[in-house]
PDB file of N, CA and C in Angstrom:
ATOM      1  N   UNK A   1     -11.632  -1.173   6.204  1.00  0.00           N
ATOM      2  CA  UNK A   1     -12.441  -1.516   7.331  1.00  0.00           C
ATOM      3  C   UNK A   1     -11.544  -2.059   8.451  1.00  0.00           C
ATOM      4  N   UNK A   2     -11.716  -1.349   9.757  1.00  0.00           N
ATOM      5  CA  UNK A   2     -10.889  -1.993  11.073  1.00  0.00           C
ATOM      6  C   UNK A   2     -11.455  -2.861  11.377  1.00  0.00           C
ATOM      7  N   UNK A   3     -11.074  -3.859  12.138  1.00  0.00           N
ATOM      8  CA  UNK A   3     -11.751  -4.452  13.205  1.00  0.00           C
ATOM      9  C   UNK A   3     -11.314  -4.394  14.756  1.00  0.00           C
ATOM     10  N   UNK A   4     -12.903  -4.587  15.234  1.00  0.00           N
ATOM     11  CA  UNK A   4     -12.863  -3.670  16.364  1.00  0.00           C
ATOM     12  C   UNK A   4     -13.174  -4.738  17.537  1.00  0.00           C
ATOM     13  N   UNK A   5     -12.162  -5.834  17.962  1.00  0.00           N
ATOM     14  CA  UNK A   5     -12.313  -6.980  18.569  1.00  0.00           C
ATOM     15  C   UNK A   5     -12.591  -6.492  19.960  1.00  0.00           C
ATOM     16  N   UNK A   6     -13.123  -7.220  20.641  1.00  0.00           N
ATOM     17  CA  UNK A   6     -12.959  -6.917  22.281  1.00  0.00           C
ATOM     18  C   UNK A   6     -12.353  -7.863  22.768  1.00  0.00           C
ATOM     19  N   UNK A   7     -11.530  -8.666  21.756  1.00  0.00           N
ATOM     20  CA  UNK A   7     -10.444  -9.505  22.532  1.00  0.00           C
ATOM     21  C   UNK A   7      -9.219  -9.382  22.873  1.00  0.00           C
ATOM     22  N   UNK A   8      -8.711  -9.702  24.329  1.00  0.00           N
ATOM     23  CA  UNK A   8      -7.567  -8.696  24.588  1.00  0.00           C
ATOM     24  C   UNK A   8      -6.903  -9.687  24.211  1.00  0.00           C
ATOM     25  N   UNK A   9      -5.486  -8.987  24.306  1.00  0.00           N
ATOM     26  CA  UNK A   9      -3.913  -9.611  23.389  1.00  0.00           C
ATOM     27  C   UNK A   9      -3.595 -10.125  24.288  1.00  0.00           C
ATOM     28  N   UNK A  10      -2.943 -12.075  23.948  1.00  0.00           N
ATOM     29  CA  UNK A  10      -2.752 -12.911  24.695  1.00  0.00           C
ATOM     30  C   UNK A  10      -0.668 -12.054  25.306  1.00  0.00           C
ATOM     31  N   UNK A  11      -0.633 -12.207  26.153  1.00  0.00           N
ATOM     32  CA  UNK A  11       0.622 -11.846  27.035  1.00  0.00           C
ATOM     33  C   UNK A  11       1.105 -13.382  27.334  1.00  0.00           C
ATOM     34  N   UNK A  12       2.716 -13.364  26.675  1.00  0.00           N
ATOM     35  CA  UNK A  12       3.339 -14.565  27.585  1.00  0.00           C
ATOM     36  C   UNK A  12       3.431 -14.593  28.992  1.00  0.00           C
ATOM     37  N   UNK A  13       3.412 -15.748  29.807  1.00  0.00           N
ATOM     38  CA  UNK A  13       3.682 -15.962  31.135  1.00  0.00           C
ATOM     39  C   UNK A  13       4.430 -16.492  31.565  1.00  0.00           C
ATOM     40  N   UNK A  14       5.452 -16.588  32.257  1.00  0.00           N
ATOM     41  CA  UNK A  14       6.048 -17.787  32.448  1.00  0.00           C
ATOM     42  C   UNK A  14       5.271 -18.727  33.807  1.00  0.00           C
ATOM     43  N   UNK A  15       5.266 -19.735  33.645  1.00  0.00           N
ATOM     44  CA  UNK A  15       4.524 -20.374  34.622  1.00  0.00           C
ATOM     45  C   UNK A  15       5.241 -20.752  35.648  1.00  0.00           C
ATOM     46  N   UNK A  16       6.399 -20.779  35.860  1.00  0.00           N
ATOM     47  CA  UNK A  16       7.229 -20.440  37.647  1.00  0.00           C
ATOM     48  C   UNK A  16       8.146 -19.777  37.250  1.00  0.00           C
ATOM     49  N   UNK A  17       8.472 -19.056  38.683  1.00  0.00           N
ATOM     50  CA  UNK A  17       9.323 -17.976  38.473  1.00  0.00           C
ATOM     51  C   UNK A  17      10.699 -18.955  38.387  1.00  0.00           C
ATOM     52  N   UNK A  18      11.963 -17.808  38.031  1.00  0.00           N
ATOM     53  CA  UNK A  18      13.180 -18.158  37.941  1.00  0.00           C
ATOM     54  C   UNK A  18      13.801 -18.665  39.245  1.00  0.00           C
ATOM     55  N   UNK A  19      14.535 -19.853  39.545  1.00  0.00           N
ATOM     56  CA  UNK A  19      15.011 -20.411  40.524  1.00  0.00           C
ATOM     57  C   UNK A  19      15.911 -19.095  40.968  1.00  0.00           C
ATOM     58  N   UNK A  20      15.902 -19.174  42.012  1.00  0.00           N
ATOM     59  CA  UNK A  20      17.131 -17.704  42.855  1.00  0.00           C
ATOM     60  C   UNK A  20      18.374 -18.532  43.556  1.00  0.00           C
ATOM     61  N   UNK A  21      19.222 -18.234  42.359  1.00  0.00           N
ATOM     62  CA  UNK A  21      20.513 -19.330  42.659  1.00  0.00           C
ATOM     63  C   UNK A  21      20.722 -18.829  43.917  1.00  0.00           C
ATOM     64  N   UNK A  22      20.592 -17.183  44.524  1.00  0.00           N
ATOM     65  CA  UNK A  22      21.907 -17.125  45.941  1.00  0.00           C
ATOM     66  C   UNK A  22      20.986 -17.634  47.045  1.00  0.00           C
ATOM     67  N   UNK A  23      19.779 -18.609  46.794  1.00  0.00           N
ATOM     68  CA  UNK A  23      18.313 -19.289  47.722  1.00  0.00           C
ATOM     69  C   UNK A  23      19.645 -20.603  48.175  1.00  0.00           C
ATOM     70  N   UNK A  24      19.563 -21.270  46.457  1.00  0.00           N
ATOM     71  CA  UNK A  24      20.575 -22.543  46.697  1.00  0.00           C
ATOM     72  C   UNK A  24      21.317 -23.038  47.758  1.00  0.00           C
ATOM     73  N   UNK A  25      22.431 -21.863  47.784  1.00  0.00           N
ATOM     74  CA  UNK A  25      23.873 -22.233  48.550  1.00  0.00           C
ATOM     75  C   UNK A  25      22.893 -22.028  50.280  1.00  0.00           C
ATOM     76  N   UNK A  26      23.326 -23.523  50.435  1.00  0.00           N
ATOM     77  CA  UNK A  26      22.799 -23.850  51.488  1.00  0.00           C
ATOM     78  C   UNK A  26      24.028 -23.502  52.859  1.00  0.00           C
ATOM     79  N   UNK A  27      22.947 -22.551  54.095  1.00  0.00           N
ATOM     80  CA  UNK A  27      23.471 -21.452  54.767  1.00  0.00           C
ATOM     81  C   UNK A  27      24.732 -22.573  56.106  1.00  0.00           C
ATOM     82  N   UNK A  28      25.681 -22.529  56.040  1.00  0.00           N
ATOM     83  CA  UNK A  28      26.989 -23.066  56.988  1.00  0.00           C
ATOM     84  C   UNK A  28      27.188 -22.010  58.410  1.00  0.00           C
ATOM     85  N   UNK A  29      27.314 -23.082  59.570  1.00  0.00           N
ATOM     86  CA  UNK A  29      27.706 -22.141  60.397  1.00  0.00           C
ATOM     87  C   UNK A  29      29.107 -22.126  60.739  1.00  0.00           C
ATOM     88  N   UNK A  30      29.443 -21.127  61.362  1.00  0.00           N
ATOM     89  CA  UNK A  30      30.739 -20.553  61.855  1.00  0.00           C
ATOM     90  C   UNK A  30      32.080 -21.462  61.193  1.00  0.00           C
ATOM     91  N   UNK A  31      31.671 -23.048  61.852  1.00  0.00           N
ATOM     92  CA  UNK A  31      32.612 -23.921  61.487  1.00  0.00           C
ATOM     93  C   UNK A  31      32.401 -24.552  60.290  1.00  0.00           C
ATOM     94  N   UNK A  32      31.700 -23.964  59.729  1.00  0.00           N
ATOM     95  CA  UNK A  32      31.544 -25.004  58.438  1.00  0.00           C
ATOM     96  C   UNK A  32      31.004 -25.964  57.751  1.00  0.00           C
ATOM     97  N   UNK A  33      30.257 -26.374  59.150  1.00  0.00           N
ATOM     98  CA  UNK A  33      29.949 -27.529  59.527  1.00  0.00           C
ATOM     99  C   UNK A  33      28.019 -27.411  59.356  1.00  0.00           C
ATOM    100  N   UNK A  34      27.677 -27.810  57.856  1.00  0.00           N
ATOM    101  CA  UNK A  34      25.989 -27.989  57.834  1.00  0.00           C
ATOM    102  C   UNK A  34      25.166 -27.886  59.134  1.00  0.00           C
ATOM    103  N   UNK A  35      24.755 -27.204  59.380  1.00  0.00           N
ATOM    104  CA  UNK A  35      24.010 -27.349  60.794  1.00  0.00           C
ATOM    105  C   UNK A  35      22.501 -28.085  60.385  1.00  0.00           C
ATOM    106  N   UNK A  36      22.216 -28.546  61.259  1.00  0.00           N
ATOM    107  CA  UNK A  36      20.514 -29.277  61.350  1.00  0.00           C
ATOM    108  C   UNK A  36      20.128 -28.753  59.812  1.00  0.00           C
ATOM    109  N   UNK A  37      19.435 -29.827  59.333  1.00  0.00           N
ATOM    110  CA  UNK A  37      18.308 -29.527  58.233  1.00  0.00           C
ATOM    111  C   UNK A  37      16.946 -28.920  58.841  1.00  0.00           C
ATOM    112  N   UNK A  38      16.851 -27.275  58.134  1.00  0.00           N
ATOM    113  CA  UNK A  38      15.427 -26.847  58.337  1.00  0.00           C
ATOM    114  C   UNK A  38      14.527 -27.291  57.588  1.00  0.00           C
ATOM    115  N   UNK A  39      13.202 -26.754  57.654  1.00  0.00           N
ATOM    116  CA  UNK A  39      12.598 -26.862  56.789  1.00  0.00           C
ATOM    117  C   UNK A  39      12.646 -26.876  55.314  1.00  0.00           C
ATOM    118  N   UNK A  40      13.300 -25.240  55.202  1.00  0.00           N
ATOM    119  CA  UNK A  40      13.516 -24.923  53.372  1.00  0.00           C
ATOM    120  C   UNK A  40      14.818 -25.579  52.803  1.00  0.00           C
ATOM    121  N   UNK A  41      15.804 -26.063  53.545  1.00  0.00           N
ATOM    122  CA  UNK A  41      16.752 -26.815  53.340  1.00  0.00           C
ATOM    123  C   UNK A  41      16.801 -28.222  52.493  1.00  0.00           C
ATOM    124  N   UNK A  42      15.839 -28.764  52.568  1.00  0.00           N
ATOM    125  CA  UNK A  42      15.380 -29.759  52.108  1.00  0.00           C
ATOM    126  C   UNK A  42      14.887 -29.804  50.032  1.00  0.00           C
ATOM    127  N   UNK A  43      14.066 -28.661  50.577  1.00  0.00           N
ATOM    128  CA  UNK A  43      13.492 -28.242  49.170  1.00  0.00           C
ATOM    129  C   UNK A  43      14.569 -27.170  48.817  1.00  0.00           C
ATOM    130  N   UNK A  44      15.810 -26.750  48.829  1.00  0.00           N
ATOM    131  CA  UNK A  44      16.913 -25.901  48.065  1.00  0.00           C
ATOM    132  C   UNK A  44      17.425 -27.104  47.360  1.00  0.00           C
ATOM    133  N   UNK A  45      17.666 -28.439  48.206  1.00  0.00           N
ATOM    134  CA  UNK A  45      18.832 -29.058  48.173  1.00  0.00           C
ATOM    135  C   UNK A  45      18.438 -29.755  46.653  1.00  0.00           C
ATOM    136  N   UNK A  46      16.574 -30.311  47.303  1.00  0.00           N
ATOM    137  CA  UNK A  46      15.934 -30.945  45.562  1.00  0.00           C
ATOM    138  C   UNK A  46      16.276 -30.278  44.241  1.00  0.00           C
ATOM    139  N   UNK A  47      15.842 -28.617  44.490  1.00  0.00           N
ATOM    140  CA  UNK A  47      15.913 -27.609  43.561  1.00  0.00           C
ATOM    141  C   UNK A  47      17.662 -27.586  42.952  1.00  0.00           C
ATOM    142  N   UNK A  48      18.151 -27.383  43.745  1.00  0.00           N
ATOM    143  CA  UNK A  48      19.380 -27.782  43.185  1.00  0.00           C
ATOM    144  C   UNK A  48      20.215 -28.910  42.279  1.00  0.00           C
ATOM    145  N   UNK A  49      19.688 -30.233  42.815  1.00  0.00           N
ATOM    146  CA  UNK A  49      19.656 -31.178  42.437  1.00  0.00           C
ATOM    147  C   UNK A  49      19.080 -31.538  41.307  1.00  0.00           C
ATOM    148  N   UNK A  50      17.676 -31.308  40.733  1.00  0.00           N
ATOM    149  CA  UNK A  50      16.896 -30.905  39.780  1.00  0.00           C
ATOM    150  C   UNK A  50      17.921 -30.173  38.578  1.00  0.00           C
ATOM    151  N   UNK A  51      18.590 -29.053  39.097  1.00  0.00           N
ATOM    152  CA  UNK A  51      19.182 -27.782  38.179  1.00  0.00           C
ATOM    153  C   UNK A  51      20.689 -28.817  37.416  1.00  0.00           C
ATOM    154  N   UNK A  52      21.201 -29.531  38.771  1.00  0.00           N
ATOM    155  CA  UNK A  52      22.083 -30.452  37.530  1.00  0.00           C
ATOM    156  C   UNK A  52      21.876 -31.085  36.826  1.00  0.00           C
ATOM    157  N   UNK A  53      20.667 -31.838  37.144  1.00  0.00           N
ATOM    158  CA  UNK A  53      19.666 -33.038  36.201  1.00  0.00           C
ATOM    159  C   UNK A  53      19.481 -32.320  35.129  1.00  0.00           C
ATOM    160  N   UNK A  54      18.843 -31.046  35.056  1.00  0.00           N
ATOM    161  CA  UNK A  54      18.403 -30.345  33.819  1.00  0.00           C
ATOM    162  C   UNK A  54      19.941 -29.995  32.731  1.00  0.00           C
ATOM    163  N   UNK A  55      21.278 -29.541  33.888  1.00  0.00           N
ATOM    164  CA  UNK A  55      22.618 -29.287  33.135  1.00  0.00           C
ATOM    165  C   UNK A  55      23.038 -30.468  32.505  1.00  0.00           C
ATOM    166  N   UNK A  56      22.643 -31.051  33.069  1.00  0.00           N
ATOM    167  CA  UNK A  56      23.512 -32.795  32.436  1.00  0.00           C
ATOM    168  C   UNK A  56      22.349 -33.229  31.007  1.00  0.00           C
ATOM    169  N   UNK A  57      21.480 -32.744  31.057  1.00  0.00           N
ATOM    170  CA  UNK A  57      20.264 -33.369  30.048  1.00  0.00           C
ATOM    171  C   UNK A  57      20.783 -32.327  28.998  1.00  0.00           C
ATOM    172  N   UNK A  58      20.866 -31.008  29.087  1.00  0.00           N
ATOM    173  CA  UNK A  58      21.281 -30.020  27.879  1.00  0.00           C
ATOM    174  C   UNK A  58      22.598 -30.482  27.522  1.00  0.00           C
ATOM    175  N   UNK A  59      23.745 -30.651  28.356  1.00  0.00           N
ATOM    176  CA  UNK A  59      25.109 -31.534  28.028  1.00  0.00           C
ATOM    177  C   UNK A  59      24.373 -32.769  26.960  1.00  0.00           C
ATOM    178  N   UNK A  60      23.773 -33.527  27.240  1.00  0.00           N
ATOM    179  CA  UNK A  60      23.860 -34.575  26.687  1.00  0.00           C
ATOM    180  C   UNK A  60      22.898 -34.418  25.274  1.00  0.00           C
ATOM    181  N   UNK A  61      21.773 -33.384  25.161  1.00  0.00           N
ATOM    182  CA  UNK A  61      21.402 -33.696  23.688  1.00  0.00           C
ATOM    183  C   UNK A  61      21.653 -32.905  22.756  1.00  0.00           C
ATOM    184  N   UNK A  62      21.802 -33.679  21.629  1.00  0.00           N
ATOM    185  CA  UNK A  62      22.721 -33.182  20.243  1.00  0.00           C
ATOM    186  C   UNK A  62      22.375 -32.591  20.010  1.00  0.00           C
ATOM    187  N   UNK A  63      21.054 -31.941  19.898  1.00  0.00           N
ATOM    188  CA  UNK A  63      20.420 -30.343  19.237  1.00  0.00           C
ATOM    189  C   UNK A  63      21.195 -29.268  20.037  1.00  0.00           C
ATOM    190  N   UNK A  64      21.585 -29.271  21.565  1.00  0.00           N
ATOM    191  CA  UNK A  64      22.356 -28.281  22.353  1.00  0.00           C
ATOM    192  C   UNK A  64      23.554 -28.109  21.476  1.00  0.00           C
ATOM    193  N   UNK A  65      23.628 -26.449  21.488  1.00  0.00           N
ATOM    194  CA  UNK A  65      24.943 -25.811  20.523  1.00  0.00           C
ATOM    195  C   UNK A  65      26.157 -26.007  21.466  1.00  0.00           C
ATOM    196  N   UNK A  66      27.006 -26.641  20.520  1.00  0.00           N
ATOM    197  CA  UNK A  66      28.243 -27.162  20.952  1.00  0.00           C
ATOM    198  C   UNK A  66      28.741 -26.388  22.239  1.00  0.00           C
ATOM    199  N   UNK A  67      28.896 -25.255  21.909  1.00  0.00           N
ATOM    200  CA  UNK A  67      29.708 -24.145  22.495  1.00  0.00           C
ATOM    201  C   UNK A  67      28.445 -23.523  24.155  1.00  0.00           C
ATOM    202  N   UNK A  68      27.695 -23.851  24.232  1.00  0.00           N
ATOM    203  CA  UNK A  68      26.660 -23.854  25.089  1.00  0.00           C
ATOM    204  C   UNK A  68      26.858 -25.033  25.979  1.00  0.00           C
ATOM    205  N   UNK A  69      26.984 -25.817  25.399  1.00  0.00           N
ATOM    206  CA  UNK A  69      27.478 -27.640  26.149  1.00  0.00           C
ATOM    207  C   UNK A  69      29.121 -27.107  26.910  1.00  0.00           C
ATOM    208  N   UNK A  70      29.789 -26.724  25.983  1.00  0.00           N
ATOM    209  CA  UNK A  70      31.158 -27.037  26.946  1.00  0.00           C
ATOM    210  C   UNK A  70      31.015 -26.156  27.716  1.00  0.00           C
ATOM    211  N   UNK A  71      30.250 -25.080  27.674  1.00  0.00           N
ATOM    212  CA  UNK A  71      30.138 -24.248  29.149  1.00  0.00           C
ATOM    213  C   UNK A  71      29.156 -25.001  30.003  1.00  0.00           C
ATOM    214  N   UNK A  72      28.719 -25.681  29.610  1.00  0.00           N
ATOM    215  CA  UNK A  72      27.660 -26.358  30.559  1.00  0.00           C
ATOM    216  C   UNK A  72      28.855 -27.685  31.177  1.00  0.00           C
ATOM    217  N   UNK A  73      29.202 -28.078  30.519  1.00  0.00           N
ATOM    218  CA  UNK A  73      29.830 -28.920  30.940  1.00  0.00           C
ATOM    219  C   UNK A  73      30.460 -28.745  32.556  1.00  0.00           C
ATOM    220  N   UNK A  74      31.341 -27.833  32.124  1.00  0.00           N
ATOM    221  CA  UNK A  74      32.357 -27.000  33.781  1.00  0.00           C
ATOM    222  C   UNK A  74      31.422 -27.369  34.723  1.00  0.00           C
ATOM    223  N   UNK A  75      30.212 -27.305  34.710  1.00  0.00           N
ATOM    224  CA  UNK A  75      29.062 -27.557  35.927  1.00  0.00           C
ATOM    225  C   UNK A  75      29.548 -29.014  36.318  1.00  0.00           C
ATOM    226  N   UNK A  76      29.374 -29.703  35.537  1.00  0.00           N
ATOM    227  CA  UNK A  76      29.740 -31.194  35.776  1.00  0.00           C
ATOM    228  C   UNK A  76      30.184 -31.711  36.929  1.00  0.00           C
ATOM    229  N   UNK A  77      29.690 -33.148  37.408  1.00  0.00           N
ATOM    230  CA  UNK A  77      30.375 -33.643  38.384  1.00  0.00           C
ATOM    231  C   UNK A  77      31.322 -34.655  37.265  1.00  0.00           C
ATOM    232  N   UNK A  78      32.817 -35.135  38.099  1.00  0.00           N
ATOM    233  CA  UNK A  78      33.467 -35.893  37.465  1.00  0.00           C
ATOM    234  C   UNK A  78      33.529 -37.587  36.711  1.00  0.00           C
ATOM    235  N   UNK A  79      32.313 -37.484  38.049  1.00  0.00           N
ATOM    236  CA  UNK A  79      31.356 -38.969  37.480  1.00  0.00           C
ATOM    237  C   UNK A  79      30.693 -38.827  36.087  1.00  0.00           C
ATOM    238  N   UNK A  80      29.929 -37.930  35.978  1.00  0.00           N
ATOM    239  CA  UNK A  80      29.065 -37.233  34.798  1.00  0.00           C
ATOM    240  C   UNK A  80      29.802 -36.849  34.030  1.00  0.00           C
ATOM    241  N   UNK A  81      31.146 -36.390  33.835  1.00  0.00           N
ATOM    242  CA  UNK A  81      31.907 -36.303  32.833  1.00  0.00           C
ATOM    243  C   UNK A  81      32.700 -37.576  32.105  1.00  0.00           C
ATOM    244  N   UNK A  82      32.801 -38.321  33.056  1.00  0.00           N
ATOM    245  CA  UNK A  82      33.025 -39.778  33.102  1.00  0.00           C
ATOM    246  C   UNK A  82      32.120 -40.644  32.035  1.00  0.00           C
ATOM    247  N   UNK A  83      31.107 -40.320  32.448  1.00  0.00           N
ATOM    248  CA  UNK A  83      30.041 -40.892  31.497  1.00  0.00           C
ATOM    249  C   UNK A  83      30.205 -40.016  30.095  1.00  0.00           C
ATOM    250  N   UNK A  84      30.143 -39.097  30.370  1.00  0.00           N
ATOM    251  CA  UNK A  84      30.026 -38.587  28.898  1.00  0.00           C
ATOM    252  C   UNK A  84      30.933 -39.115  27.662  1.00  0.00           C
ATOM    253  N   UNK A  85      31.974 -39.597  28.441  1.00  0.00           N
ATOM    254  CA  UNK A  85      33.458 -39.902  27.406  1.00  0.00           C
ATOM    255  C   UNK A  85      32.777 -41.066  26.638  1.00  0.00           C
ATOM    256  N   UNK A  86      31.297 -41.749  27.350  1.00  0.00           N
ATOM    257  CA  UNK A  86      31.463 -43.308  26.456  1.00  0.00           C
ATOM    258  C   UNK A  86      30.236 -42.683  25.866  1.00  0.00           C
ATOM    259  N   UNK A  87      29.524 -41.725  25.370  1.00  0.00           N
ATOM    260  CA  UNK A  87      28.364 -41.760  25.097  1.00  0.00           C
ATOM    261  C   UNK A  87      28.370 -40.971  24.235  1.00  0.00           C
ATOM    262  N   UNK A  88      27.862 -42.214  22.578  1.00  0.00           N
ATOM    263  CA  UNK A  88      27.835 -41.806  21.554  1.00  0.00           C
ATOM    264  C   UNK A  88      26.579 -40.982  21.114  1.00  0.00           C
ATOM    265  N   UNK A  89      25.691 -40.644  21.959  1.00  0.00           N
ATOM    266  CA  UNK A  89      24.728 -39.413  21.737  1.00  0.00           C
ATOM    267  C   UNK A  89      25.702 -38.254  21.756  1.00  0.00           C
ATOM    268  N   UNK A  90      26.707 -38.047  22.196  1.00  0.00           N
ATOM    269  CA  UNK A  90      27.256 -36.779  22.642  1.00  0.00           C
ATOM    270  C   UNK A  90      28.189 -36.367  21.024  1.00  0.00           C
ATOM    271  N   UNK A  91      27.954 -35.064  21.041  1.00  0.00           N
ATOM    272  CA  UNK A  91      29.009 -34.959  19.574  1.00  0.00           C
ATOM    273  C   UNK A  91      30.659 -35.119  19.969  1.00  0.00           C
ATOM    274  N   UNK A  92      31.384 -35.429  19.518  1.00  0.00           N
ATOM    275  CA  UNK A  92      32.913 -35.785  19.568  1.00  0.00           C
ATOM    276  C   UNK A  92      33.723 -34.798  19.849  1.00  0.00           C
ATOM    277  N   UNK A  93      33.015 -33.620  19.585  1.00  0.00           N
ATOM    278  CA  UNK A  93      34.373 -32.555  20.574  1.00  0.00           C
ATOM    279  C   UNK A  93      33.905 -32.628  21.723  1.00  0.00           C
ATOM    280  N   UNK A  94      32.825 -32.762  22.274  1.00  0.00           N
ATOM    281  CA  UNK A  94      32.169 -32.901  23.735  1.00  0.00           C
ATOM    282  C   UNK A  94      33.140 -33.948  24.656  1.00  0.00           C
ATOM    283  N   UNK A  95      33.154 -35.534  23.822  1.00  0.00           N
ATOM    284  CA  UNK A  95      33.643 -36.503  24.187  1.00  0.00           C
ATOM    285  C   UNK A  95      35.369 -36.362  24.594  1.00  0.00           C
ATOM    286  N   UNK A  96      35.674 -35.811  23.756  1.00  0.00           N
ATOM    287  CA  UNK A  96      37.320 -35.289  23.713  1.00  0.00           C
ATOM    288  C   UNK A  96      37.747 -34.400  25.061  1.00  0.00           C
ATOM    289  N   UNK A  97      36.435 -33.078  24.729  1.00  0.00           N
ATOM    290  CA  UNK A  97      37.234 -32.216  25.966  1.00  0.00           C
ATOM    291  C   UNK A  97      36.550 -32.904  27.080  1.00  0.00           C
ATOM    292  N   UNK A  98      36.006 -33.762  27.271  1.00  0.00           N
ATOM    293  CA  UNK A  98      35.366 -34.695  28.550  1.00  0.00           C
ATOM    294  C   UNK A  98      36.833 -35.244  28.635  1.00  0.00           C
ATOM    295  N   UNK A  99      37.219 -36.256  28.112  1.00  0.00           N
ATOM    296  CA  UNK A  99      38.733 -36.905  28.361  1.00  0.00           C
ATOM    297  C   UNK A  99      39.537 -36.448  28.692  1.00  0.00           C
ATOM    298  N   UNK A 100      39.954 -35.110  27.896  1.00  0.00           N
ATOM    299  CA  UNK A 100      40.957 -34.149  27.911  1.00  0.00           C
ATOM    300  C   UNK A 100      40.514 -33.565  29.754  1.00  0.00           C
ATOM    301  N   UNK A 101      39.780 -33.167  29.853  1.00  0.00           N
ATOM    302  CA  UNK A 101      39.108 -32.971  31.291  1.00  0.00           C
ATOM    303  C   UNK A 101      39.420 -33.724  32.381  1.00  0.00           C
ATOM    304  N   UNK A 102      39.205 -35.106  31.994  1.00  0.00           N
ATOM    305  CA  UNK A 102      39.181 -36.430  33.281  1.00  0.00           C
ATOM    306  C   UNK A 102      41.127 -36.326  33.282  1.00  0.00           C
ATOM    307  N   UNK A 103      41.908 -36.721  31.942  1.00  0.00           N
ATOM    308  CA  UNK A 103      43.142 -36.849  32.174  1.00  0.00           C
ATOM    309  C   UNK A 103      43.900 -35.505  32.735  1.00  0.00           C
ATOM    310  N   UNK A 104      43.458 -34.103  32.915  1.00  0.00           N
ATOM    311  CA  UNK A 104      44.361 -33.179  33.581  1.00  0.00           C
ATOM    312  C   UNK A 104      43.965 -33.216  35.152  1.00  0.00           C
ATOM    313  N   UNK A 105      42.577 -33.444  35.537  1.00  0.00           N
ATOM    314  CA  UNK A 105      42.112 -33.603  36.497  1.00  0.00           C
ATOM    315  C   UNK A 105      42.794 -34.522  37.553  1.00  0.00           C
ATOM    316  N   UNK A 106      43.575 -35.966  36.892  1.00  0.00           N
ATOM    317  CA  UNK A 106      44.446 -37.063  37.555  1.00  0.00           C
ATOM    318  C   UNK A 106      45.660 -36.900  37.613  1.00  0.00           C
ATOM    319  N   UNK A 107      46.258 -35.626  36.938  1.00  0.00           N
ATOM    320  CA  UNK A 107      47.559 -35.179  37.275  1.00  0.00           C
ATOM    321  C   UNK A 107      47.865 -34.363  38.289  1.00  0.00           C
TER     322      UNK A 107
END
């Protein structure tokens, strides 16, 4: 015996679209020099800002696969790598190539 549902098949969604990194890089004129904040300028800069918050949160928890972290890491600001060296949430090769990182960086 079939059954003969009239219920249609649930479809994943994602509920916002994918951030459009080449939106990000916020547009420089001639000289280089940031011109006036527009409108959408404002909301790239959050979105962006947001996207390290989220890199630094996968860096930092221990379920993230090692090897996923140290590429995440490179994103890093040097402050944020800074921190990482004292923070025993982080697994110990993380902590290492954080150090190993800060000390080639001062040479």
């Amino acid at each position: 015996m079939t059954c003969s549902c009239s219920r249609p098949k649930a479809r994943w969604r994602r509920s916002s679209p994918a951030p459009d990194f080449e939106k990000l890089l916020i547009n420089t004129d001639e000289s280089g020099v940031d011109g006036g904040q527009e409108e959408g300028e404002s909301t790239l800069i959050r979105e962006s800002n947001r996207m390290v918050a989220s890199t630094l949160s996968l860096v930092k928890n221990s379920k993230t696969p090692v090897a996923i972290s140290m590429t995440l890491m490179q994103r890093l600001t040097e402050s944020d790598v800074k921190r990482l060296t004292t923070d025993r949430n982080v697994p110990e090769v993380l902590r290492l190539s954080a150090k190993k990182r800060l000390s080639s960086s001062q040479h």
